[in-house]
Protein backbone atom coordinates (compact mmCIF):
# COMPACT_ATOMS: atom_id res chain seq x y z
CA UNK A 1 -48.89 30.73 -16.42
CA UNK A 2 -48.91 27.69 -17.98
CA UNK A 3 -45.24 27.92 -19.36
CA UNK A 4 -44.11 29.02 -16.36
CA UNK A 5 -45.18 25.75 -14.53
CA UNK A 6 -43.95 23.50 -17.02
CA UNK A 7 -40.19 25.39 -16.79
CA UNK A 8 -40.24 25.02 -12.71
CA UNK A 9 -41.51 21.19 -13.35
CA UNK A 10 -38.48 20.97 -15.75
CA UNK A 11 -36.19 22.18 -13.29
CA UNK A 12 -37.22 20.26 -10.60
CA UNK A 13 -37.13 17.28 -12.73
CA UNK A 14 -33.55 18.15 -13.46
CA UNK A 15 -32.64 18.58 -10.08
CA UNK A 16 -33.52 15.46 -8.83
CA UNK A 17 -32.10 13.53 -11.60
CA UNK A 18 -28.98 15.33 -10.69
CA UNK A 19 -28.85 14.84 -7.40
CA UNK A 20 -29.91 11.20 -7.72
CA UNK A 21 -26.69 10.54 -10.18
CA UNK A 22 -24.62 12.75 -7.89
CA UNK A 23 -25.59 10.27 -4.81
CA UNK A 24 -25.35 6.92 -7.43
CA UNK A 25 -21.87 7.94 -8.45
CA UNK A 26 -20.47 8.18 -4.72
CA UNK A 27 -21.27 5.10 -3.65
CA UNK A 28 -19.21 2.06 -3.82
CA UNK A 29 -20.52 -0.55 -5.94
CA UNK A 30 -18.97 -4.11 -4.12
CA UNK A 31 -17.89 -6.90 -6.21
CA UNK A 32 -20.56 -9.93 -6.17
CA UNK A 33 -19.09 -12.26 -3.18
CA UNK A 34 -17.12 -15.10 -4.62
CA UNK A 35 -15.52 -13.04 -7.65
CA UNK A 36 -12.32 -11.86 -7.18
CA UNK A 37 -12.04 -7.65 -6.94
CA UNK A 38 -10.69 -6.16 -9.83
CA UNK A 39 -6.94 -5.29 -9.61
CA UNK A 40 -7.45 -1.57 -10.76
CA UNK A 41 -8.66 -1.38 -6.79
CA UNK A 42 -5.81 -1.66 -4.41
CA UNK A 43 -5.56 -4.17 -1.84
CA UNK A 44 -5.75 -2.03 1.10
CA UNK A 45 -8.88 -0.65 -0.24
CA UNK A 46 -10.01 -4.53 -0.73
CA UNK A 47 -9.71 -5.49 2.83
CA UNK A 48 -10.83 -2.76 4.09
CA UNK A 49 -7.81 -0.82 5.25
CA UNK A 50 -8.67 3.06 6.37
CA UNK A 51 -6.62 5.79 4.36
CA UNK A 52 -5.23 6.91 7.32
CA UNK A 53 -3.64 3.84 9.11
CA UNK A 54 -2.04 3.59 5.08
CA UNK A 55 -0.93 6.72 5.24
CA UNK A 56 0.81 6.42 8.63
CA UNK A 57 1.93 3.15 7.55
CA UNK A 58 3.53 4.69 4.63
CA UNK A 59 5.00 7.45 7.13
CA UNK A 60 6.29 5.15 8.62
CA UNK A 61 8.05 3.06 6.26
CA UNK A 62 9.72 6.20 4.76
CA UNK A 63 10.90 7.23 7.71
CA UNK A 64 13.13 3.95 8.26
CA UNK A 65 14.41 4.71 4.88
CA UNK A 66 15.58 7.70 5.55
CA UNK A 67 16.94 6.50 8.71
CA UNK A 68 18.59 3.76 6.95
CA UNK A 69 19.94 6.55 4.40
CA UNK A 70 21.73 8.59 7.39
CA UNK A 71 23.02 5.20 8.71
CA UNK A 72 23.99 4.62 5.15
CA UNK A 73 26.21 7.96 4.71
CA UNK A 74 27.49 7.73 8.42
CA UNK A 75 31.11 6.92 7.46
CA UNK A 76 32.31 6.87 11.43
CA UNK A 77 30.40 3.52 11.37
CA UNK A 78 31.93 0.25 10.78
CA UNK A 79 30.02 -2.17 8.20
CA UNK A 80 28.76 -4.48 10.85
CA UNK A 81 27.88 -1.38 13.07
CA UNK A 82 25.33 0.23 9.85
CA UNK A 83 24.07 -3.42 9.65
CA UNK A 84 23.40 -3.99 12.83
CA UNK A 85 21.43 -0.10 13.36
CA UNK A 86 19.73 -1.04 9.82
CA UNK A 87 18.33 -3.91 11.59
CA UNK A 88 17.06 -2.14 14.50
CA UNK A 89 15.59 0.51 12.49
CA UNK A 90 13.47 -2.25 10.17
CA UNK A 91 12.37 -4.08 13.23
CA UNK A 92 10.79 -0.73 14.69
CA UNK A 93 9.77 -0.17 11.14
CA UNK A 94 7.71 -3.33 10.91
CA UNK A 95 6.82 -3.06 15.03
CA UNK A 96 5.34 0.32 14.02
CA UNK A 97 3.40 -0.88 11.02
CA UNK A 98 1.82 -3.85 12.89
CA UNK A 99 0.56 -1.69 15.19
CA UNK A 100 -1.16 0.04 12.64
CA UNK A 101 -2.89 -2.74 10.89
CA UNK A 102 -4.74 -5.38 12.66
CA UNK A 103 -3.13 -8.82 12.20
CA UNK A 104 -5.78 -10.25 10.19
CA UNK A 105 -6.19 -7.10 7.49
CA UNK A 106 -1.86 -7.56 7.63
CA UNK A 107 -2.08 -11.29 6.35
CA UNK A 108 -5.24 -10.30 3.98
CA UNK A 109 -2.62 -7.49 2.53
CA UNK A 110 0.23 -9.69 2.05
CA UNK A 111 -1.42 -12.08 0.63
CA UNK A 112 -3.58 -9.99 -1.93
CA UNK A 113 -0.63 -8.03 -2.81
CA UNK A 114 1.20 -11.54 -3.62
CA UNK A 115 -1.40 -12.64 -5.95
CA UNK A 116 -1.39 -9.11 -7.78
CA UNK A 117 2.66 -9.41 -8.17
CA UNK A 118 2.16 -12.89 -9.00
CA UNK A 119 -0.61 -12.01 -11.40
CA UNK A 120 1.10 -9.05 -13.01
CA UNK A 121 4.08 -11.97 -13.83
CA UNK A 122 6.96 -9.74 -13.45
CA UNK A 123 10.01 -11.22 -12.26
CA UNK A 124 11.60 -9.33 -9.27
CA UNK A 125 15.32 -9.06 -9.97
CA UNK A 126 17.39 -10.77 -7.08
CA UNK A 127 18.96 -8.51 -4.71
CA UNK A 128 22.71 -8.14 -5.30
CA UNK A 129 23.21 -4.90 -2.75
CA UNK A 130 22.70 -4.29 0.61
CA UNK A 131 20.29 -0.94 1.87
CA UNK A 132 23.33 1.13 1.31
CA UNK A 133 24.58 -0.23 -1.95
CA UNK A 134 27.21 -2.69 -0.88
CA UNK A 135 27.67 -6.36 -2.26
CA UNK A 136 25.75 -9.05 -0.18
CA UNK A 137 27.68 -11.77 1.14
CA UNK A 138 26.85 -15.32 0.03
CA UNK A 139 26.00 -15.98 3.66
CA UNK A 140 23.68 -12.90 4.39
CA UNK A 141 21.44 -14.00 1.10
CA UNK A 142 18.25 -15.51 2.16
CA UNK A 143 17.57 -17.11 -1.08
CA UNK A 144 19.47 -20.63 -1.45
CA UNK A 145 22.19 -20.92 -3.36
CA UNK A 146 22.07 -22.76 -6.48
CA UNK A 147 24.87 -26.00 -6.46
């Protein structure tokens, strides 16, 4: 009788040590305030950004590019015509998005994911094409020119 109670104390003693590191694991462990998060963890997570409004923010953004594709390949449209309907298309883009995101967790977004690119110190090469692949015109670049 004996070794039968000691087995069922056992088990119950496994059990709970289980189901204590089962419970310890899911929980989020948040960085001490006034470190900065680590940048395995990404930003929208950071701020506080739901899955979901990332995911239809994400939806969203690929649907412009795929609108801007079909512009793209429309050949009955004249150059200024795609520009003009691949401007459209990113304003509803980014209308879309910011309707998403509050305008707070937006600017807390942009500016953590500027510090990561910053951080990871990889140049971005400059854009020499337009969304469908033509050369940009002098005039149309946003970056100044150097003299």
């Amino acid at each position: 009788m004996k070794n039968h109670s000691r087995t069922r104390f056992s088990f119950v003693l496994f059990c709970a040590a289980l189901a204590a590191a089962s419970v310890t694991g899911q929980q989020p462990k948040p960085a001490p305030s006034g470190t900065p998060a680590p940048r395995h963890i990404a930003c929208w997570k950071q701020i506080g950004i739901s899955p979901a409004a990332m995911q239809q923010r994400r939806a969203a953004l690929e649907a412009a590019k795929a609108k801007v594709q079909t512009v793209c390949k429309d050949e009955s449209l004249t150059p200024q015509q795609k520009k003009e309907q691949i401007h459209q298309i990113h304003q509803q883009a980014v209308q879309q998005a910011e309707g998403l995101i509050p305008a707070a967790q937006a600017e807390a977004l942009k500016k953590c994911q500027h510090e990561q690119s910053a951080a990871n110190s990889a140049p971005h090469p400059a854009h020499t094409a337009g969304p469908c692949g033509e050369p940009l015109d002098p005039e149309d670049d946003p970056a100044p020119q150097p003299n």
